[in-house]
N, C-alpha and C. Protein backbone atom coordinates (compact mmCIF):
# COMPACT_ATOMS: atom_id res chain seq x y z
N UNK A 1 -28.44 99.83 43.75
CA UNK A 1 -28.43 98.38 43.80
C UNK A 1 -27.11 97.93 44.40
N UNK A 2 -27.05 96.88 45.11
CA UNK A 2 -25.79 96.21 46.07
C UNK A 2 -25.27 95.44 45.28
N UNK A 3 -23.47 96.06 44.90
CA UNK A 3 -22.75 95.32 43.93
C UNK A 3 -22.54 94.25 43.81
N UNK A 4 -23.12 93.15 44.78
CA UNK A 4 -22.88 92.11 45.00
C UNK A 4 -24.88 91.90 43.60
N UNK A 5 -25.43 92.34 44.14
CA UNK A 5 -26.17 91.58 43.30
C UNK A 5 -26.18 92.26 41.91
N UNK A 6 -25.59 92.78 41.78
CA UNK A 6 -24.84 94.12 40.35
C UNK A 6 -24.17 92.03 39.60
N UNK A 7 -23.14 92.05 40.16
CA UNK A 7 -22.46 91.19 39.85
C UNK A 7 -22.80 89.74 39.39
N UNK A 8 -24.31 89.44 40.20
CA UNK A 8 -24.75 88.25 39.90
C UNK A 8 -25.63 88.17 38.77
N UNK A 9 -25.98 89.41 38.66
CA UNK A 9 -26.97 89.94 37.20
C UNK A 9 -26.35 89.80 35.85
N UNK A 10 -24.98 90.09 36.36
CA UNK A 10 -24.09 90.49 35.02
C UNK A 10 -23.61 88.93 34.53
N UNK A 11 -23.37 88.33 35.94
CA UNK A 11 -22.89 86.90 35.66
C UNK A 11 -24.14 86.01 35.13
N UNK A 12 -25.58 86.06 35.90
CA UNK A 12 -27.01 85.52 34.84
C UNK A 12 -26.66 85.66 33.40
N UNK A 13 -26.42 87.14 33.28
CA UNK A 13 -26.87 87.92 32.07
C UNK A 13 -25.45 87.24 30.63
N UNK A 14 -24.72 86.69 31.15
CA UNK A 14 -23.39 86.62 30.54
C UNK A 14 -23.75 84.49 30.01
N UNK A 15 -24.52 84.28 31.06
CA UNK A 15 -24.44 82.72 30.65
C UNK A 15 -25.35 83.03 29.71
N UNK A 16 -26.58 83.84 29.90
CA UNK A 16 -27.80 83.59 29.45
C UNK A 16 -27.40 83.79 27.70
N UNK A 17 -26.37 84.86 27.66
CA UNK A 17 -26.07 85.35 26.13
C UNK A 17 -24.90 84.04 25.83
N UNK A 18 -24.42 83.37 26.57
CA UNK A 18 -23.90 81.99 26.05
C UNK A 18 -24.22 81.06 25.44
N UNK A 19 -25.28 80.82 26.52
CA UNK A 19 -26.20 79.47 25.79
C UNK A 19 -27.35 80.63 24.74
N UNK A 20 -27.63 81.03 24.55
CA UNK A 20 -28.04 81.73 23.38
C UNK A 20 -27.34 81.73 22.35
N UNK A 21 -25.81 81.85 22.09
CA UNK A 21 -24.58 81.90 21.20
C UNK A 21 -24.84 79.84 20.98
N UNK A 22 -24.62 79.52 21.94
CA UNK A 22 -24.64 77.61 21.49
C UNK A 22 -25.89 77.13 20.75
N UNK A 23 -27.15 77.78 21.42
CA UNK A 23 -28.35 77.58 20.56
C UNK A 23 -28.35 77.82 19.33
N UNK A 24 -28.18 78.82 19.20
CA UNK A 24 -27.90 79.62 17.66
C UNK A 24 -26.76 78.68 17.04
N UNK A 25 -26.30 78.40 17.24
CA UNK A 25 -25.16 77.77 16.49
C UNK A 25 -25.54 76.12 16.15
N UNK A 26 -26.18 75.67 17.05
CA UNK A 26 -26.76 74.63 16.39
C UNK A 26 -27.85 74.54 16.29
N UNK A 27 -29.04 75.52 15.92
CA UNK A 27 -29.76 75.82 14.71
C UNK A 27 -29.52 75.77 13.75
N UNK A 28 -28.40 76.24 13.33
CA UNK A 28 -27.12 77.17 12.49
C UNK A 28 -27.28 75.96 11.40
N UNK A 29 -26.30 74.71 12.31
CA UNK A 29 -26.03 73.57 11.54
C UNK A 29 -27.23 72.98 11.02
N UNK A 30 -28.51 72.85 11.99
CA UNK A 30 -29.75 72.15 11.80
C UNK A 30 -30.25 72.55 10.37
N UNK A 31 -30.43 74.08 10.37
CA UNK A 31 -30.66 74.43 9.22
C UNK A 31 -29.67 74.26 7.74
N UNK A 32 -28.41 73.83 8.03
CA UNK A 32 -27.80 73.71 7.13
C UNK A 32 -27.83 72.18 6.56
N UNK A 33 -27.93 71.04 7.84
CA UNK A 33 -28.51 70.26 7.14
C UNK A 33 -29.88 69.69 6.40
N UNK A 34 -30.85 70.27 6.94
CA UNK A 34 -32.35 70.17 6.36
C UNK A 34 -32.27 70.85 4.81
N UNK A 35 -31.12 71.82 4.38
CA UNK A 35 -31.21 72.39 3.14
C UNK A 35 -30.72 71.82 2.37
N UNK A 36 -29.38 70.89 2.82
CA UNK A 36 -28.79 69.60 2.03
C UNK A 36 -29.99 68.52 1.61
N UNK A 37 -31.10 68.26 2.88
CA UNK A 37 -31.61 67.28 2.53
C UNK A 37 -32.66 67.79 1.46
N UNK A 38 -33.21 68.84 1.46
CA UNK A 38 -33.97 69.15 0.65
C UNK A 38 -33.91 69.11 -0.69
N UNK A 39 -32.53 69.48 -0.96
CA UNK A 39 -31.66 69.70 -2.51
C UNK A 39 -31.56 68.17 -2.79
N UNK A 40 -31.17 67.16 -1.57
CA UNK A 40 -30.78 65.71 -2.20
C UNK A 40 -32.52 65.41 -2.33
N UNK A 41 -33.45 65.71 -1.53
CA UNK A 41 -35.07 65.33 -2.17
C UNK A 41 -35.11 65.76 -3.45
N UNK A 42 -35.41 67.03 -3.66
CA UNK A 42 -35.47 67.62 -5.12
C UNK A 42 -34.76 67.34 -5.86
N UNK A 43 -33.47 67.16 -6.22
CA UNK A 43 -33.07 65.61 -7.15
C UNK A 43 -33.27 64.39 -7.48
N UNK A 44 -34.01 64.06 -6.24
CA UNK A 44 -33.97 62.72 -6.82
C UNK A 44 -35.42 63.14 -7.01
N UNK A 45 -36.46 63.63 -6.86
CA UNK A 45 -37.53 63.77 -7.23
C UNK A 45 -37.91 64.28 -8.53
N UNK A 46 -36.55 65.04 -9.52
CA UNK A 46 -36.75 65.47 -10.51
C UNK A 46 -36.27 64.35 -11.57
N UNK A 47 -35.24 63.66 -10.83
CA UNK A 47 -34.72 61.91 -11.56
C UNK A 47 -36.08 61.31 -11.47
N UNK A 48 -36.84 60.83 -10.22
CA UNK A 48 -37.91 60.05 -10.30
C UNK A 48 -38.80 60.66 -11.79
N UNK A 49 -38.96 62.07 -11.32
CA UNK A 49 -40.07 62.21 -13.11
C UNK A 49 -39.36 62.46 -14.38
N UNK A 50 -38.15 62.30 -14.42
CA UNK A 50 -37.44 61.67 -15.29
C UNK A 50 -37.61 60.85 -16.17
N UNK A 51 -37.44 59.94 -14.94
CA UNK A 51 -37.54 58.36 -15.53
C UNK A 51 -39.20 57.72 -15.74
N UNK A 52 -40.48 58.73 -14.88
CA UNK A 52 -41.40 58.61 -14.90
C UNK A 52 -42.11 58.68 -16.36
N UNK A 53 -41.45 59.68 -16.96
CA UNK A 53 -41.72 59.95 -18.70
C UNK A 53 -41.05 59.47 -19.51
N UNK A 54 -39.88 58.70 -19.21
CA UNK A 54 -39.53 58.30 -20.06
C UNK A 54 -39.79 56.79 -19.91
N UNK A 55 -40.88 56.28 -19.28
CA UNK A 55 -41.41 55.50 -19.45
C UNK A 55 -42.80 54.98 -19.71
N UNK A 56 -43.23 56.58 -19.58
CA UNK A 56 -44.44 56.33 -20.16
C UNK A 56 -44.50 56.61 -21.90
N UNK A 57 -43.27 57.48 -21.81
CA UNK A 57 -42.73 57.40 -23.72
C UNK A 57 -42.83 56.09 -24.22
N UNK A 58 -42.28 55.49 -23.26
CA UNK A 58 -41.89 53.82 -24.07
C UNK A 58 -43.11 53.09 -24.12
N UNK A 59 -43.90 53.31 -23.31
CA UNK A 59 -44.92 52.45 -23.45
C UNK A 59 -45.68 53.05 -24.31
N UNK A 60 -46.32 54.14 -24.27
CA UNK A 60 -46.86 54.61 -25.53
C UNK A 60 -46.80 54.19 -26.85
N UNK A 61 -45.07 54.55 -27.16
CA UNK A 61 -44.51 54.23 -28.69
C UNK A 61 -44.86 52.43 -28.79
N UNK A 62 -44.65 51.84 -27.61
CA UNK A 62 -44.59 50.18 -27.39
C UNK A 62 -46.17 49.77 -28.12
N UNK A 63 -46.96 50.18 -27.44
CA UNK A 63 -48.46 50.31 -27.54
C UNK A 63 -49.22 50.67 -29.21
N UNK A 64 -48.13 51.83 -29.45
CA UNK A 64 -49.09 52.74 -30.89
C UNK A 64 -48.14 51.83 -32.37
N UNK A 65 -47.17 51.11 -31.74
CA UNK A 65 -46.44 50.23 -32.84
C UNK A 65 -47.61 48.86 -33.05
N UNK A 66 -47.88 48.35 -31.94
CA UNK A 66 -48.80 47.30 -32.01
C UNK A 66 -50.90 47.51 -32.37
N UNK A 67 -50.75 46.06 -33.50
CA UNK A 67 -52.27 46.53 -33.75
C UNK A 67 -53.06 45.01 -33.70
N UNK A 68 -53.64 45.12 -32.91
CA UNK A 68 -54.21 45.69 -31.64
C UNK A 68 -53.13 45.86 -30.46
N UNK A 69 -53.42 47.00 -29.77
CA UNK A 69 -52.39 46.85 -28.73
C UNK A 69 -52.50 46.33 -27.71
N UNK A 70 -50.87 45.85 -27.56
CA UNK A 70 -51.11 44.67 -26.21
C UNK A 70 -50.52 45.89 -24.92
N UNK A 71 -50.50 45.44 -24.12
CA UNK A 71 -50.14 45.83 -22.66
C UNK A 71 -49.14 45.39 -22.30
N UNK A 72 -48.42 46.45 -21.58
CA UNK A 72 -47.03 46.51 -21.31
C UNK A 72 -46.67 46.19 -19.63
N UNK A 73 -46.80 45.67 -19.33
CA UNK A 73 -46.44 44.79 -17.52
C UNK A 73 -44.85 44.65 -17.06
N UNK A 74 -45.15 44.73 -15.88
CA UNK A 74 -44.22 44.60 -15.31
C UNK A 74 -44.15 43.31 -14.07
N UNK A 75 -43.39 42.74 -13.97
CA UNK A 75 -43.48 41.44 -13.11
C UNK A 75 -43.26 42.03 -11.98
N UNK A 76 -43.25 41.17 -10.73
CA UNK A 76 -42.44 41.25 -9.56
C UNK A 76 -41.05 41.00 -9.12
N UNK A 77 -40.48 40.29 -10.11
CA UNK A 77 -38.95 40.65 -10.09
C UNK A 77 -38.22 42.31 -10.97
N UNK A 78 -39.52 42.70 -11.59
CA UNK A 78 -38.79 44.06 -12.38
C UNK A 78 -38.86 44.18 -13.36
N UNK A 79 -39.16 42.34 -14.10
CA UNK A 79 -38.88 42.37 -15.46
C UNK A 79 -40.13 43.02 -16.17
N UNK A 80 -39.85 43.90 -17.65
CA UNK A 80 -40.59 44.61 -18.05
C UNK A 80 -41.26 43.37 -19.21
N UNK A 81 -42.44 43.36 -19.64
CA UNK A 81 -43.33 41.96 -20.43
C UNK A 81 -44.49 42.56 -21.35
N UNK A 82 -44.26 42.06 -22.41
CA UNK A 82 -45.51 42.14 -23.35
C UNK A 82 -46.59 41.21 -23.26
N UNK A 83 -47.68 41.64 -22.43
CA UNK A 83 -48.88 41.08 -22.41
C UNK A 83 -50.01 41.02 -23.75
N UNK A 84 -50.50 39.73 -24.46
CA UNK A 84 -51.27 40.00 -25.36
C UNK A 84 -52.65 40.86 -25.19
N UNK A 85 -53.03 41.60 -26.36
CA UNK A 85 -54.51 42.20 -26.27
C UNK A 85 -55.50 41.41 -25.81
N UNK A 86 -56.22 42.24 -24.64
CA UNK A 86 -57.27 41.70 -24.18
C UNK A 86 -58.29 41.49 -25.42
N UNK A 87 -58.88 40.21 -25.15
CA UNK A 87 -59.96 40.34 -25.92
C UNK A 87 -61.48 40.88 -26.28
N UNK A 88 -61.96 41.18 -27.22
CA UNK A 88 -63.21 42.21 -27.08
C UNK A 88 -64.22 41.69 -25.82
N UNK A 89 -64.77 42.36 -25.45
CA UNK A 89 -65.84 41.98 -24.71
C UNK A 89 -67.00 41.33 -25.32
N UNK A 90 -67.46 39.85 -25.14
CA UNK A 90 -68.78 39.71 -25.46
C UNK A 90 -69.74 39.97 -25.25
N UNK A 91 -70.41 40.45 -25.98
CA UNK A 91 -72.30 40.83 -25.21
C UNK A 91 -73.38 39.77 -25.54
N UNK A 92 -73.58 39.86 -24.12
CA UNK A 92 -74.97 38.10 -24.35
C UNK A 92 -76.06 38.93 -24.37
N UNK A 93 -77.49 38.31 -24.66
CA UNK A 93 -78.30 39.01 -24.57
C UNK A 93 -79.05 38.10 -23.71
């Protein structure tokens, strides 16, 4: 082979393992941040059912204190509300 194209092979062959080294390296990071985000998901997803039971605790206990039980609501500003017991159903004939 003619050292001249010896030389241009080696010089291909030298970028090609470059940008291979830059790729890799920011994979590198990519993957390091997708594992941060995952860990900050799975926290707050283990807070969300957290707080998911401990509110269905409350309503429960809220519920099994009251006789008849009323219903436990929530508004659209957040605020949490004691709704009175529905009343029985009438049957007409």
């Amino acid at each position: 082979m003619d050292i001249a194209l010896r030389l241009i092979m080696r010089r291909l062959d030298d970028q090609l393992l470059e940008h291979l080294r830059a790729h890799s390296a920011e994979q590198a990071a990519r993957i390091d941040e997708l594992e941060a985000q995952v860990e900050r998901l799975q926290n707050e997803a283990i807070d969300a059912d957290s707080r998911a039971d401990m509110w269905h605790d409350l309503v429960n206990r809220l519920q099994g204190d009251m006789d008849p039980p009323a219903h436990v609501g929530i508004t659209t500003d957040g605020s949490i509300v004691l709704l009175p017991p529905e009343p029985a159903a009438q049957v007409t004939a």
